[in-house]
Structure formats: C-alpha cells, structure tokens
N, C-alpha and C. Protein backbone atom coordinates (compact mmCIF):
# COMPACT_ATOMS: atom_id res chain seq x y z
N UNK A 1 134.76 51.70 221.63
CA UNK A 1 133.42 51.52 221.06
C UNK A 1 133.48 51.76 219.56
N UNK A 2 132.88 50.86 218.68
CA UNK A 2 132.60 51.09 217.35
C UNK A 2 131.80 51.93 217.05
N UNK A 3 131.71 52.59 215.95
CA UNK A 3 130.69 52.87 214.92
C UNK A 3 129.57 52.92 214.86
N UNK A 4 129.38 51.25 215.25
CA UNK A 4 127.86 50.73 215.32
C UNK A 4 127.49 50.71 216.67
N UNK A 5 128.00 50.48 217.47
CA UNK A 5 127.82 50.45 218.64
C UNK A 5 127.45 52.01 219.31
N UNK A 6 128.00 53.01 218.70
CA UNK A 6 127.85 54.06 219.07
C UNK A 6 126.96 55.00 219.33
N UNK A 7 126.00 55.44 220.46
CA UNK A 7 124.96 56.65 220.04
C UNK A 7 125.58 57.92 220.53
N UNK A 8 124.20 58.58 220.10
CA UNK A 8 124.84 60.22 219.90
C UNK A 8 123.09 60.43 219.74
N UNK A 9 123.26 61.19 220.97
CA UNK A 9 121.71 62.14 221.32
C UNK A 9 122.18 63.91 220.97
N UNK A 10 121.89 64.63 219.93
CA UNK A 10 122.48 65.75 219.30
C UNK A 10 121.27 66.52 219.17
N UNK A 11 120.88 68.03 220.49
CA UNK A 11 120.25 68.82 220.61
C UNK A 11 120.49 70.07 219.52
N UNK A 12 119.59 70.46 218.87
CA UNK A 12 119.58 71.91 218.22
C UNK A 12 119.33 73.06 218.75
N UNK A 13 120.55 74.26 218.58
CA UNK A 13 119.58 75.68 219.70
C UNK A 13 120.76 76.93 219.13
N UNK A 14 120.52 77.85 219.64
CA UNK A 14 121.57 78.65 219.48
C UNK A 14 122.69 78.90 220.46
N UNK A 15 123.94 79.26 220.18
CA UNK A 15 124.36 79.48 221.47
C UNK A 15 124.70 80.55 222.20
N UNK A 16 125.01 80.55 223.42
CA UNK A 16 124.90 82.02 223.96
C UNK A 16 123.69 82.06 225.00
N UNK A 17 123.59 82.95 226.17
CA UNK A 17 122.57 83.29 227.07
C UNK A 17 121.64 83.88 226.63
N UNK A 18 121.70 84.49 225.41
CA UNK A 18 120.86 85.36 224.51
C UNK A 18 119.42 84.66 224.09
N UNK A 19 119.44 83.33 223.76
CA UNK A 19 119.21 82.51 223.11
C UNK A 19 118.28 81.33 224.12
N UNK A 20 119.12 81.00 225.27
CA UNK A 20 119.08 80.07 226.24
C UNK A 20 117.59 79.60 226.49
N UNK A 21 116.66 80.39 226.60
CA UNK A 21 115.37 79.94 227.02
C UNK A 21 114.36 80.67 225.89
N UNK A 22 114.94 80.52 224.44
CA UNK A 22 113.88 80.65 223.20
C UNK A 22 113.33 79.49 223.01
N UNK A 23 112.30 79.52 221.92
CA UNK A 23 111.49 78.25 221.72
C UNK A 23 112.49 77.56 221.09
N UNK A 24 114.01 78.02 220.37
CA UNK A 24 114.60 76.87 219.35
C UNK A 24 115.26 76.74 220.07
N UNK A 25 115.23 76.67 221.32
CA UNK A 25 116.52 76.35 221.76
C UNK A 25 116.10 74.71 222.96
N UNK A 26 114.65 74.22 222.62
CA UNK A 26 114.63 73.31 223.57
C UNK A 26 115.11 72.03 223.59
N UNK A 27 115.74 71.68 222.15
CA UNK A 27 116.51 70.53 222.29
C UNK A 27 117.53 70.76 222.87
N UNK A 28 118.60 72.05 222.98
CA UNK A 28 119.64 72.21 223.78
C UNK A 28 119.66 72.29 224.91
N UNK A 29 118.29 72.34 225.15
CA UNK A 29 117.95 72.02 226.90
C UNK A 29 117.48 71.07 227.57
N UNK A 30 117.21 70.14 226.76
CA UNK A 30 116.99 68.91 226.64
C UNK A 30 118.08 68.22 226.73
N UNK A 31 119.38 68.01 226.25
CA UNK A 31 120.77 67.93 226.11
C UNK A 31 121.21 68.45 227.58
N UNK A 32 120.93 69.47 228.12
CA UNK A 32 121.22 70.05 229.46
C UNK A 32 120.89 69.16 230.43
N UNK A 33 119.36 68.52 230.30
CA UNK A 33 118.90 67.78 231.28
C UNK A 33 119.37 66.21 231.62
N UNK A 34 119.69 65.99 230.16
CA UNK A 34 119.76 64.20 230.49
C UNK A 34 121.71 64.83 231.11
N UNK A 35 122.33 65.73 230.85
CA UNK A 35 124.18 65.81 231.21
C UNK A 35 123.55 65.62 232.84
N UNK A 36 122.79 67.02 233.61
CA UNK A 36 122.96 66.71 234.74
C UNK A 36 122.32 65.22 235.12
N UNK A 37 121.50 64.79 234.93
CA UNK A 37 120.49 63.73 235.00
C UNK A 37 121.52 62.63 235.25
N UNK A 38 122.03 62.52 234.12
CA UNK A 38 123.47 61.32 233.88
C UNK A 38 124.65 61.54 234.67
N UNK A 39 124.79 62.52 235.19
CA UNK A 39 126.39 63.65 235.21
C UNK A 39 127.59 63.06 234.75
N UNK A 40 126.91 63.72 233.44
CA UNK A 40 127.90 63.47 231.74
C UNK A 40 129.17 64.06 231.76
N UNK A 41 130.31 63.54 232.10
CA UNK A 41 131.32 64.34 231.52
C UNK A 41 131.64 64.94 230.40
N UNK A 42 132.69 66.43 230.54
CA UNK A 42 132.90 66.72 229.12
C UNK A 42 134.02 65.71 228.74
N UNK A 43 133.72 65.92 227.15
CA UNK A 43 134.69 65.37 226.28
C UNK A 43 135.34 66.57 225.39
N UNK A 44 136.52 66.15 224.69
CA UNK A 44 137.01 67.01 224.16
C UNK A 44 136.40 67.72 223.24
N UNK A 45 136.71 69.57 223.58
CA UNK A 45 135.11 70.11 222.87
C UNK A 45 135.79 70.80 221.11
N UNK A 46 135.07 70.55 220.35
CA UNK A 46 135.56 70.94 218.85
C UNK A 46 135.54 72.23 218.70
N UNK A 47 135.75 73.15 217.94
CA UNK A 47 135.63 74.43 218.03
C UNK A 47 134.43 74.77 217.63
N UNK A 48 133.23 74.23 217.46
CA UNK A 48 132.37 74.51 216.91
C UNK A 48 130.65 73.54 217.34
N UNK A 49 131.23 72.90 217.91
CA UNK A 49 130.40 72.12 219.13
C UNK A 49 130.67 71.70 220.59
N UNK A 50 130.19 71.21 221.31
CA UNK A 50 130.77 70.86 222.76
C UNK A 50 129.73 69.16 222.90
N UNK A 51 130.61 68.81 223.78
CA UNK A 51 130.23 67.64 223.86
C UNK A 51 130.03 66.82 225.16
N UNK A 52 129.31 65.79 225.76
CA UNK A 52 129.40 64.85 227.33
C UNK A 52 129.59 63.54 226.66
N UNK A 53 129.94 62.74 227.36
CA UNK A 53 129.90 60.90 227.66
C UNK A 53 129.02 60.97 229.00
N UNK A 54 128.02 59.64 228.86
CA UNK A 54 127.86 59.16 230.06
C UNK A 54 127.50 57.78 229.98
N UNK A 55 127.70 57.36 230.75
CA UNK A 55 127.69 55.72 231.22
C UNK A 55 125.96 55.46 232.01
N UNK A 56 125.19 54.29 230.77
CA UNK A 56 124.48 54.07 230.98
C UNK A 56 123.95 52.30 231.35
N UNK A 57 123.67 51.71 232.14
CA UNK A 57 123.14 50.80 231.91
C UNK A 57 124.25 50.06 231.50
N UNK A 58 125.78 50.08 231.61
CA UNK A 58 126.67 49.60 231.02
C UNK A 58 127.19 49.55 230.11
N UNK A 59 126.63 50.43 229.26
CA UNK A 59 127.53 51.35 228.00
C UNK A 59 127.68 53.09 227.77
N UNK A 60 127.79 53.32 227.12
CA UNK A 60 128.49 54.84 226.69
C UNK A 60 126.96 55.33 226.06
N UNK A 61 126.76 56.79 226.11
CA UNK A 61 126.20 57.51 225.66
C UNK A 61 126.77 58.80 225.61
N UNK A 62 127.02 59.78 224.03
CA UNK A 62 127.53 60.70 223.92
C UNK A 62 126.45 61.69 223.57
N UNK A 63 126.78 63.01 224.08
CA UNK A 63 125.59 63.72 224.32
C UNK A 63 126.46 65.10 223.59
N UNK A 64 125.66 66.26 222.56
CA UNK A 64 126.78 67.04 222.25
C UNK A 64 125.07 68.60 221.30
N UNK A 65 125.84 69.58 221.67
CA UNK A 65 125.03 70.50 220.87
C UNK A 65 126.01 71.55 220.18
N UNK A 66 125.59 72.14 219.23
CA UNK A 66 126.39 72.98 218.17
C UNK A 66 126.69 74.50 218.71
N UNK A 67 127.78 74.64 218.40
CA UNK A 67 128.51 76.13 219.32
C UNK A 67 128.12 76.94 217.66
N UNK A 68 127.47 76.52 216.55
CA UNK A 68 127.12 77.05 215.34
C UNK A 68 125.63 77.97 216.08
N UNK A 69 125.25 79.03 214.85
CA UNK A 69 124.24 78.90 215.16
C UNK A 69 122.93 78.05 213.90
N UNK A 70 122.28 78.36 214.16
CA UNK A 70 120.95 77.12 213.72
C UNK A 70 121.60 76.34 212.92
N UNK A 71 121.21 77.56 211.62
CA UNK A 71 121.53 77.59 210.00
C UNK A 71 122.50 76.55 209.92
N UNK A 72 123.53 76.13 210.77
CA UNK A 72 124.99 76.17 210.24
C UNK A 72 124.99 74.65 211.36
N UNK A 73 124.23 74.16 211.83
CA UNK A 73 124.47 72.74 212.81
C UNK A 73 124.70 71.92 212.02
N UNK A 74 124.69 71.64 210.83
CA UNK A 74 125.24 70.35 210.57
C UNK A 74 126.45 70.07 210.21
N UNK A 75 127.40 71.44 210.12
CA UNK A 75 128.80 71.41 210.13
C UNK A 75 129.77 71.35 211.62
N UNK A 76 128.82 71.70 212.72
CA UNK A 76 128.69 70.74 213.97
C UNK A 76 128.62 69.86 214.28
N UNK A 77 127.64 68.51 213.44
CA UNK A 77 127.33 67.51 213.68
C UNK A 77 128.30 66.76 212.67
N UNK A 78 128.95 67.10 211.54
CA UNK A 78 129.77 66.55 211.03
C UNK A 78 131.48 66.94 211.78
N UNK A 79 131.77 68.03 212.53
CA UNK A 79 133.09 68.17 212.86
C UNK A 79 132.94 67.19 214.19
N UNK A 80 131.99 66.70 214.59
CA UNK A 80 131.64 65.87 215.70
C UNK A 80 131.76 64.19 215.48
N UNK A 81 130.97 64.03 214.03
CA UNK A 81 131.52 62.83 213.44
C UNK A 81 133.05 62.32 212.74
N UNK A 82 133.32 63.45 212.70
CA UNK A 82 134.96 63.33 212.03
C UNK A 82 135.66 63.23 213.32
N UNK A 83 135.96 63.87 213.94
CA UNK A 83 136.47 63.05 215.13
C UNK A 83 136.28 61.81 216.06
N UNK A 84 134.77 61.70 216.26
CA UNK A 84 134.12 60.72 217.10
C UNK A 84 133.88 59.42 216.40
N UNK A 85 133.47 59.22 215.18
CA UNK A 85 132.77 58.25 214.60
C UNK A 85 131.22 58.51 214.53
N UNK A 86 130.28 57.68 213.73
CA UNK A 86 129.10 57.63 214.25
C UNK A 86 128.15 56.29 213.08
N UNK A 87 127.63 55.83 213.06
CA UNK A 87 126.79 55.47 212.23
C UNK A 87 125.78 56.10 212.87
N UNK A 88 124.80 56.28 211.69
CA UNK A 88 123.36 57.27 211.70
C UNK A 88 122.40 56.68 212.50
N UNK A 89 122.50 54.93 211.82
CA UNK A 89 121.09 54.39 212.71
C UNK A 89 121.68 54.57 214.73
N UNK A 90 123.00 54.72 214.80
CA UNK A 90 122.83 55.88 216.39
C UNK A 90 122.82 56.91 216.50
N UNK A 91 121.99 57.93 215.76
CA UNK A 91 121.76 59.25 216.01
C UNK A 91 120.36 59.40 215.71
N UNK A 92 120.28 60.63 217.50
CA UNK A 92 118.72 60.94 217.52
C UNK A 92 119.17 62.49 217.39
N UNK A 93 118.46 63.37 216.91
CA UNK A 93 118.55 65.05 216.74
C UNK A 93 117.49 65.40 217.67
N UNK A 94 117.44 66.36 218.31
CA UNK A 94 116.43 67.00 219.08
C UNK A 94 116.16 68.10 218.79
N UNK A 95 114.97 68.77 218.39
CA UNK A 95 114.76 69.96 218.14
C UNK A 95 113.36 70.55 218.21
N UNK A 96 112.87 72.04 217.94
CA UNK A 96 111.74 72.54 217.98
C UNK A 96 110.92 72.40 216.80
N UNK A 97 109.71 72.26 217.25
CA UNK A 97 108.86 71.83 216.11
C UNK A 97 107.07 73.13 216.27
N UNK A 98 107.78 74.01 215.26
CA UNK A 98 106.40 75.19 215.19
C UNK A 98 105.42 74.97 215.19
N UNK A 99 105.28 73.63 214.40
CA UNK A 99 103.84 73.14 213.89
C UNK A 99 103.16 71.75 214.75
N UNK A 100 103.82 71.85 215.58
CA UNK A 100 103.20 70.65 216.78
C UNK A 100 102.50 71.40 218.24
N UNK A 101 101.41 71.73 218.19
CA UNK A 101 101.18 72.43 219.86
C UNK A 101 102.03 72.13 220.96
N UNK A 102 102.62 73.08 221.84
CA UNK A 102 103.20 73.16 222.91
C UNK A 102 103.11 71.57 224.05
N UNK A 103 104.15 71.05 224.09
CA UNK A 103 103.91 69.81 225.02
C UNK A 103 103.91 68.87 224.34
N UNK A 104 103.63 68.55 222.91
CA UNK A 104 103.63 67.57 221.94
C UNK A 104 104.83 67.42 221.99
N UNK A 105 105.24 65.98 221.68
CA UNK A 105 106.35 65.10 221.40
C UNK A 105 106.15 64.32 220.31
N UNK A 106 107.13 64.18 219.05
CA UNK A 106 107.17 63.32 218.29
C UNK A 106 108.31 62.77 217.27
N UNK A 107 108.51 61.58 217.88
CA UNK A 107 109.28 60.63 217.11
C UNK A 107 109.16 60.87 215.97
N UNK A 108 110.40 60.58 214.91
CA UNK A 108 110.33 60.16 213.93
C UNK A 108 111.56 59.35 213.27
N UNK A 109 111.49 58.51 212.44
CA UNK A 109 112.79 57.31 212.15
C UNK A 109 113.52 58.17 211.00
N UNK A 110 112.87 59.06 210.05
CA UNK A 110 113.45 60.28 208.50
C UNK A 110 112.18 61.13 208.65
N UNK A 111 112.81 61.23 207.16
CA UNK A 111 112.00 62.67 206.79
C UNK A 111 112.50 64.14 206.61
N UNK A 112 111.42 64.99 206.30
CA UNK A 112 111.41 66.62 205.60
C UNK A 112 112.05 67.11 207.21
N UNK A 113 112.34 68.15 206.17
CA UNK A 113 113.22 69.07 207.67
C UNK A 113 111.83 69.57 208.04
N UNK A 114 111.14 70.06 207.09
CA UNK A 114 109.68 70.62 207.57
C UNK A 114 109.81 72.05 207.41
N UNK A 115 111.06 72.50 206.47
CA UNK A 115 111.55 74.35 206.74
C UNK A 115 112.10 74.37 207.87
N UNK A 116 112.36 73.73 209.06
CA UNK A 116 113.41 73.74 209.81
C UNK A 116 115.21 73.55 209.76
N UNK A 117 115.38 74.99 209.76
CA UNK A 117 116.72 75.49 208.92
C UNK A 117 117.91 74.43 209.58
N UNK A 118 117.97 74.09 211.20
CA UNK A 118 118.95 73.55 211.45
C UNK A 118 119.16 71.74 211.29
N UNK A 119 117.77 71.46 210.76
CA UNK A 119 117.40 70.04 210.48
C UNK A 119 117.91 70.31 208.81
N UNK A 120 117.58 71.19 208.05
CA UNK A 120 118.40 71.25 206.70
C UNK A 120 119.28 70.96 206.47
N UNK A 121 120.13 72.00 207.63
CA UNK A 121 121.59 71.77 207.62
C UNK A 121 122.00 70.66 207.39
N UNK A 122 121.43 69.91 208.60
CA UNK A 122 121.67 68.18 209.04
C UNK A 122 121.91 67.79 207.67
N UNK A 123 120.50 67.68 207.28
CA UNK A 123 120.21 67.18 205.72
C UNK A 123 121.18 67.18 204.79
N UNK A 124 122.06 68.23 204.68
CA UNK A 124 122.85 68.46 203.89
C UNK A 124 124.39 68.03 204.25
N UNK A 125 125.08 68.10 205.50
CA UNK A 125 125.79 67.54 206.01
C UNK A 125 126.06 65.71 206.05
N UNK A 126 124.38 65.47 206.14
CA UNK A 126 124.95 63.74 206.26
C UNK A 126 124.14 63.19 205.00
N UNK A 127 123.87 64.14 203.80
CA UNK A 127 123.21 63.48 202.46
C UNK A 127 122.33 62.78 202.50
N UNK A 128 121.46 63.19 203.17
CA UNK A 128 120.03 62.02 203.37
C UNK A 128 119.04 62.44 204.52
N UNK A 129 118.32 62.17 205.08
CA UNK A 129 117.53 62.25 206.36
C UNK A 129 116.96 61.47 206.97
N UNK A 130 117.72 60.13 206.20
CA UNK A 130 117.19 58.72 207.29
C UNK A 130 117.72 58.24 208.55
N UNK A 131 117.86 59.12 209.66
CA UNK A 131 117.91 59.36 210.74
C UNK A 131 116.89 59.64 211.76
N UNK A 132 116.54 59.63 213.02
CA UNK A 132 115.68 59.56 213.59
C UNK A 132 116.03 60.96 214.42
N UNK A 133 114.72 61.39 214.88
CA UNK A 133 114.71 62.42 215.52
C UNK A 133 113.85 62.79 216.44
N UNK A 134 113.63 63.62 217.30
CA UNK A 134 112.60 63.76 218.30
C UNK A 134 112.26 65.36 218.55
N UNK A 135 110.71 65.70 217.83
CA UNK A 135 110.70 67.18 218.34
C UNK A 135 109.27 67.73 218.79
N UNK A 136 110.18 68.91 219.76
CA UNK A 136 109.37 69.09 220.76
C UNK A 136 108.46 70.54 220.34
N UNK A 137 106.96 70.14 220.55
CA UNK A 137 106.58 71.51 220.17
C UNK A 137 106.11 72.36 220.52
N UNK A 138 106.27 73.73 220.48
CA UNK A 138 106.71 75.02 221.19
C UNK A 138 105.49 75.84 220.09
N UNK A 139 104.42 75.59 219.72
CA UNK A 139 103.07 76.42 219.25
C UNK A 139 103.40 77.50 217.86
N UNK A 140 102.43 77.41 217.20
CA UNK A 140 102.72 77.84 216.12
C UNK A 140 102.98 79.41 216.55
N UNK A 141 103.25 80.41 215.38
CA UNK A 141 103.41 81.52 215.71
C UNK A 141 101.68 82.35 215.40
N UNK A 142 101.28 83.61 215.88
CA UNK A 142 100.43 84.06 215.35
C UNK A 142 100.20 84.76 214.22
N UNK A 143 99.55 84.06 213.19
CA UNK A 143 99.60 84.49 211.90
C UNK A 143 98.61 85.60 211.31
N UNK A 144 98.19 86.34 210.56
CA UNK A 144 97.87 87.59 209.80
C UNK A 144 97.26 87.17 209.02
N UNK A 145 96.02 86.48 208.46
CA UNK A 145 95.65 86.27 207.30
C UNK A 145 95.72 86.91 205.91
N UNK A 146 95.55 88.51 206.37
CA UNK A 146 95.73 89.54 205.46
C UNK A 146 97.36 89.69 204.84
N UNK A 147 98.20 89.14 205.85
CA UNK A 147 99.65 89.75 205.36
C UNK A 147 100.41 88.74 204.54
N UNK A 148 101.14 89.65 203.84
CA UNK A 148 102.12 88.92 202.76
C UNK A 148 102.78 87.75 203.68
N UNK A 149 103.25 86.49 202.40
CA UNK A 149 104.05 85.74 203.03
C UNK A 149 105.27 85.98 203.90
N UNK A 150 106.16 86.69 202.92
CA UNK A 150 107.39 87.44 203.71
C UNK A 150 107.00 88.03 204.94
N UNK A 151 106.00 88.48 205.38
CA UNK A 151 105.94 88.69 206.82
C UNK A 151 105.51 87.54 207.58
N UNK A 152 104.92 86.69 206.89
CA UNK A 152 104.36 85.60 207.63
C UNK A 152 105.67 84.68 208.39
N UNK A 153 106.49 84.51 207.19
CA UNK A 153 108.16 84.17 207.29
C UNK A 153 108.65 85.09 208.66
N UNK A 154 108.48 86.23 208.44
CA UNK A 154 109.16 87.09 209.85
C UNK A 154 108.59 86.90 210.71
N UNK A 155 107.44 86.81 210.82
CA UNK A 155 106.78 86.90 212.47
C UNK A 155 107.22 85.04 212.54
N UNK A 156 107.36 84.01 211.89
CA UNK A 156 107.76 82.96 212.46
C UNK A 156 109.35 83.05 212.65
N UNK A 157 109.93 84.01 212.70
CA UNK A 157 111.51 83.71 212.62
C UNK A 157 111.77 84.27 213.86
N UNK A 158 110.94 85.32 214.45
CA UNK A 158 110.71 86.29 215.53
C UNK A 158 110.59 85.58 216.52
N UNK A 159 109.20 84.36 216.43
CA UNK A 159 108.07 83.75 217.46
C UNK A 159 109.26 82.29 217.79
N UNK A 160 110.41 81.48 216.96
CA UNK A 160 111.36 80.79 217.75
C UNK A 160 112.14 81.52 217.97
N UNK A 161 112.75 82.88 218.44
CA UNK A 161 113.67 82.95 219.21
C UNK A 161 112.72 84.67 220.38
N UNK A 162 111.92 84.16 220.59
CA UNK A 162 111.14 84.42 221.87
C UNK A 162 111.26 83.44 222.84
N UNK A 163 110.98 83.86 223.97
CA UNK A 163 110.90 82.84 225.06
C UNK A 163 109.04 82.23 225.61
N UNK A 164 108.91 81.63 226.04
CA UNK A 164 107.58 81.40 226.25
C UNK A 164 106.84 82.55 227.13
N UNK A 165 106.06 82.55 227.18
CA UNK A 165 104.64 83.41 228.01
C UNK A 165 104.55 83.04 228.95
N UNK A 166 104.68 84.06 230.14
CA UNK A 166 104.09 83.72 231.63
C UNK A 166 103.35 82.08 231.56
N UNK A 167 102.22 82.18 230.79
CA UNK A 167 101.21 81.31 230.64
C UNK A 167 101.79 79.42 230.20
N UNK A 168 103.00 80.20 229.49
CA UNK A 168 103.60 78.57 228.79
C UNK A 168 104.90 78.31 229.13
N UNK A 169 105.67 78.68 230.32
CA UNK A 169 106.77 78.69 230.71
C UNK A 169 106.42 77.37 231.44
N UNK A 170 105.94 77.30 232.93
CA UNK A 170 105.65 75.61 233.29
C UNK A 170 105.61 74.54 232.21
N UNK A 171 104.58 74.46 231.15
CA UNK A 171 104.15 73.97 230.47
C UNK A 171 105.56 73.51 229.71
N UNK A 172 106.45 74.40 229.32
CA UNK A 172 107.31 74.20 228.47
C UNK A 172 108.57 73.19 229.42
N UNK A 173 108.67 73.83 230.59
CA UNK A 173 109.55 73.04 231.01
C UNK A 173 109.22 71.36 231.71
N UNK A 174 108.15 71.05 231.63
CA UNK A 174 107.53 69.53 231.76
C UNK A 174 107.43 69.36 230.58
N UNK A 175 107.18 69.62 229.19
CA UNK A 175 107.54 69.31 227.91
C UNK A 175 109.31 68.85 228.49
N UNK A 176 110.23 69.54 228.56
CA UNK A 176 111.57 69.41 228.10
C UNK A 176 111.96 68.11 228.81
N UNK A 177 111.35 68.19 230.44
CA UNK A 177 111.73 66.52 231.16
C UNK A 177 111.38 65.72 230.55
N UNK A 178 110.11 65.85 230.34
CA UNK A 178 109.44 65.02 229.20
C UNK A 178 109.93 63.76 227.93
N UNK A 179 110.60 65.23 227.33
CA UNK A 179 111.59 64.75 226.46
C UNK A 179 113.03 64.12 226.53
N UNK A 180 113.65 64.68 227.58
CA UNK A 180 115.10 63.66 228.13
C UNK A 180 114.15 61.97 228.92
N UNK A 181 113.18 61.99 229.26
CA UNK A 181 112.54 60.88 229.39
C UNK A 181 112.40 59.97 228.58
N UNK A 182 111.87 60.48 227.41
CA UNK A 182 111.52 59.78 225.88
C UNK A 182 112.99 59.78 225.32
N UNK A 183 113.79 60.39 225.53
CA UNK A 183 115.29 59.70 224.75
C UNK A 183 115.42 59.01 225.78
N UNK A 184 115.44 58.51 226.86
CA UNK A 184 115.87 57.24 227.83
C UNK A 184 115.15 55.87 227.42
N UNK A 185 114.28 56.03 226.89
CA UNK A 185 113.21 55.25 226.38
C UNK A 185 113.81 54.94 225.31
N UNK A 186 114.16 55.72 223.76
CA UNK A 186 114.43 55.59 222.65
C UNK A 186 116.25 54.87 222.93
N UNK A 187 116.79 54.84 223.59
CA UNK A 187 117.91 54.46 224.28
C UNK A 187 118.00 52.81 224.83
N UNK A 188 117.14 52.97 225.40
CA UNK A 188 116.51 51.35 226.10
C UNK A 188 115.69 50.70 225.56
N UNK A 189 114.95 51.34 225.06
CA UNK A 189 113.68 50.01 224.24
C UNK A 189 113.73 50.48 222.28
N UNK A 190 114.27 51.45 222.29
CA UNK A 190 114.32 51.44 220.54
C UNK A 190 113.62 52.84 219.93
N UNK A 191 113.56 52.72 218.82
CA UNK A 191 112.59 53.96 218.65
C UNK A 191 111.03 53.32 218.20
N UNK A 192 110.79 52.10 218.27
CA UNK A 192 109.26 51.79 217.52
C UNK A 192 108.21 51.73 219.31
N UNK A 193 109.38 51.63 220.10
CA UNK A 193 108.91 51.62 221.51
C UNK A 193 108.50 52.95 221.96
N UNK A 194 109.89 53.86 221.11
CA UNK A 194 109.51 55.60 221.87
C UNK A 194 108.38 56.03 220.99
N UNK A 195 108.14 56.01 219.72
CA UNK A 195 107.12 56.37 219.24
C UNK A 195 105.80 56.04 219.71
N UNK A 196 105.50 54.97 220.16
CA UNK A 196 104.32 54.16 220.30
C UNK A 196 103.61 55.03 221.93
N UNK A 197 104.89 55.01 222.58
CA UNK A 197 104.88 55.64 224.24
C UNK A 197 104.97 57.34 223.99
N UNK A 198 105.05 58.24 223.11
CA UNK A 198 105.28 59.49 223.43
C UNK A 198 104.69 59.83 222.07
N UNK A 199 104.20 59.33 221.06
CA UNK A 199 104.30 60.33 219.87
C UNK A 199 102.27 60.14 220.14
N UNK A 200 101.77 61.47 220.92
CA UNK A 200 100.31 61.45 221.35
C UNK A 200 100.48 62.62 221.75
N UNK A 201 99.14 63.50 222.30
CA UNK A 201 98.80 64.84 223.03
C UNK A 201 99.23 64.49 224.32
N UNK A 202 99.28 65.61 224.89
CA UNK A 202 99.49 65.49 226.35
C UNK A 202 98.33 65.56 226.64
N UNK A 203 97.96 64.86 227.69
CA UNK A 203 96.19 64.73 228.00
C UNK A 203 96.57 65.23 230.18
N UNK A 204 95.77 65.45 230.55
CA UNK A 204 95.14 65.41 231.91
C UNK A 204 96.35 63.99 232.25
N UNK A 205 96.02 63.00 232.10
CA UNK A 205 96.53 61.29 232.55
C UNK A 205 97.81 61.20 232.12
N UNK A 206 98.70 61.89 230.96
CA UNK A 206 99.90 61.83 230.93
C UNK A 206 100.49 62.64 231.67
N UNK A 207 99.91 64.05 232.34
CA UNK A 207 101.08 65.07 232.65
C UNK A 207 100.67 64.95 234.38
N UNK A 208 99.68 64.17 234.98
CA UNK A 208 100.28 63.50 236.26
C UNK A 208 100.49 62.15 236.66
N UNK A 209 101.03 61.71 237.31
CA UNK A 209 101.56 60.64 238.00
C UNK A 209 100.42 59.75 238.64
C-alpha cells in the first residue's frame, strides 16, 4: 500500500491502567473498540507507540495510540510515520474535547489544537494542522469565578484525568461506540459525509434505535 492510499485512525490518551478510563483517554478507547470490532492485528509495535491493521471492505486500515504520554504524542505519531508511511489527507486523530458537552461529537478537516496539549504536539510534529480529526466531549470542568487563572488551569488539568461520575459513565461509554461508528463512516463515505451525520447534539432520536 502507498502513501496515498494509506489510512491511519490515531487515538490520544495516556498510557497505563492509571489513566485507562479518564476523560483524556477516550480516543484511546475508541482505538480499543474499532481493534476488537475489526479484530485488528498487532503490527510491529515502536517503542513509543503500539499499533493494529485491519482489513476492511477490501483494504487495510491501520489503527495505533501513543505509549508517550499526552504532551509528547506527536513524537508517537511521527516514529509511526517514519516507519509506516502516511500522507495526512489519511489521518484522522481522536481525542477529548473539554469544551464540547459530554456525548458531543465533532468532525473537523484542521485547525487550533484549542490548548489541547496532545493535539499541539501533533501540531508541531507534522508542521501544520491540516489534518482531520474527531473529538469527543467529556464536559467542561467546574470553574470558580472568583479564582485565579492558574487555578482555573489546575482544576482543568485535574477534571481530564478523572474518570466520569456514577451519573456520566453510561453516557460516556455510548459516546465512545458512538465514535468508532463515526470513524466507519469517515472511512466509507469521507469526512464531508461524517461531519454532516455526527457533528450535532445528541438528542432523545439519536441515542435510540
């Protein structure tokens, strides 16, 4: 497979059990779902990421998340391209998004990391951000009106690597199918298709059948 021919669906999270079911970690679980979903084999794993293939529809799909933590994924996503190949217009990133309410999904083709440290990284690794991405969102943190920024900064650095609330644990994990859904979509019909089909609220009529 070429270059161009090539995709690469690339989840953001930390690694470790520590980590496993925080809010930043739902693109890496997202990445979890489509391996069993597909049952992705491994491929040879880099020292600093791990990686699946799976066979879709009659071609290849490579599936891979960063053994880095956040800060540091795009020296993951580049020790991944130095071996593998990639052109960009086949790469989707998956990651958490603070500022989207819980269950929200949204496409995007570029753009701002948004202060999202491991989308920086990216940024800085592949010199640009005209890449497409998909993120899932996991509720803002609760903020202090009265308090300094620097705490405002801490209690959001705190609130993604928490796990959800009794209350938003279901919720979160029909978000995450959700989302290996919408990359099957962005896979098969494009991304002006996945946007159009997933980038909305979750309403009553989307979250049953």
């Amino acid at each position: 497979m070429d270059d161009s021919s090539r995709r690469l669906v690339f989840g953001l999270g930390n690694p470790g059990p520590k980590y496993h079911g925080t809010r930043h970690n739902v693109g890496w679980r997202v990445i979890e779902t489509l391996v069993a979903r597909w049952k992705a084999e491994p491929v040879w794993p880099g020292p600093i990421y791990r990686g699946w293939r799976a066979r879709r529809k009659g071609g290849e799909v490579d599936l891979a998340v960063p053994l880095t933590f956040m800060n540091l994924s795009g020296g993951a996503l580049a020790a991944w391209i130095g071996r593998h190949g990639l052109d960009r217009g086949g790469l989707l990133v998956v990651s958490d998004d603070v500022y989207l309410p819980l269950e929200m999904l949204r496409f995007r083709p570029g753009g701002s990391s948004g202060g999202h440290r491991g989308l920086e990284s990216l940024e800085v690794a592949l010199a640009g951000d005209d890449w497409a991405r998909l993120r899932l969102g996991v509720g803002a943190a609760p903020r202090n009106r009265y308090a300094a920024a620097a705490e405002d900064a801490g209690a959001l650095k705190q609130h993604v690597l928490e796990t959800f609330g009794p209350d938003e644990t279901d919720r979160a994990e029909a978000m995450i199918t959700r989302a290996a859904d919408a990359v099957e979509c962005w896979l098969d019909e494009g991304l002006a298709a996945a946007m159009n089909r997933y980038n909305r609220r979750v309403t009553k009529e989307v979250q049953e059948p």
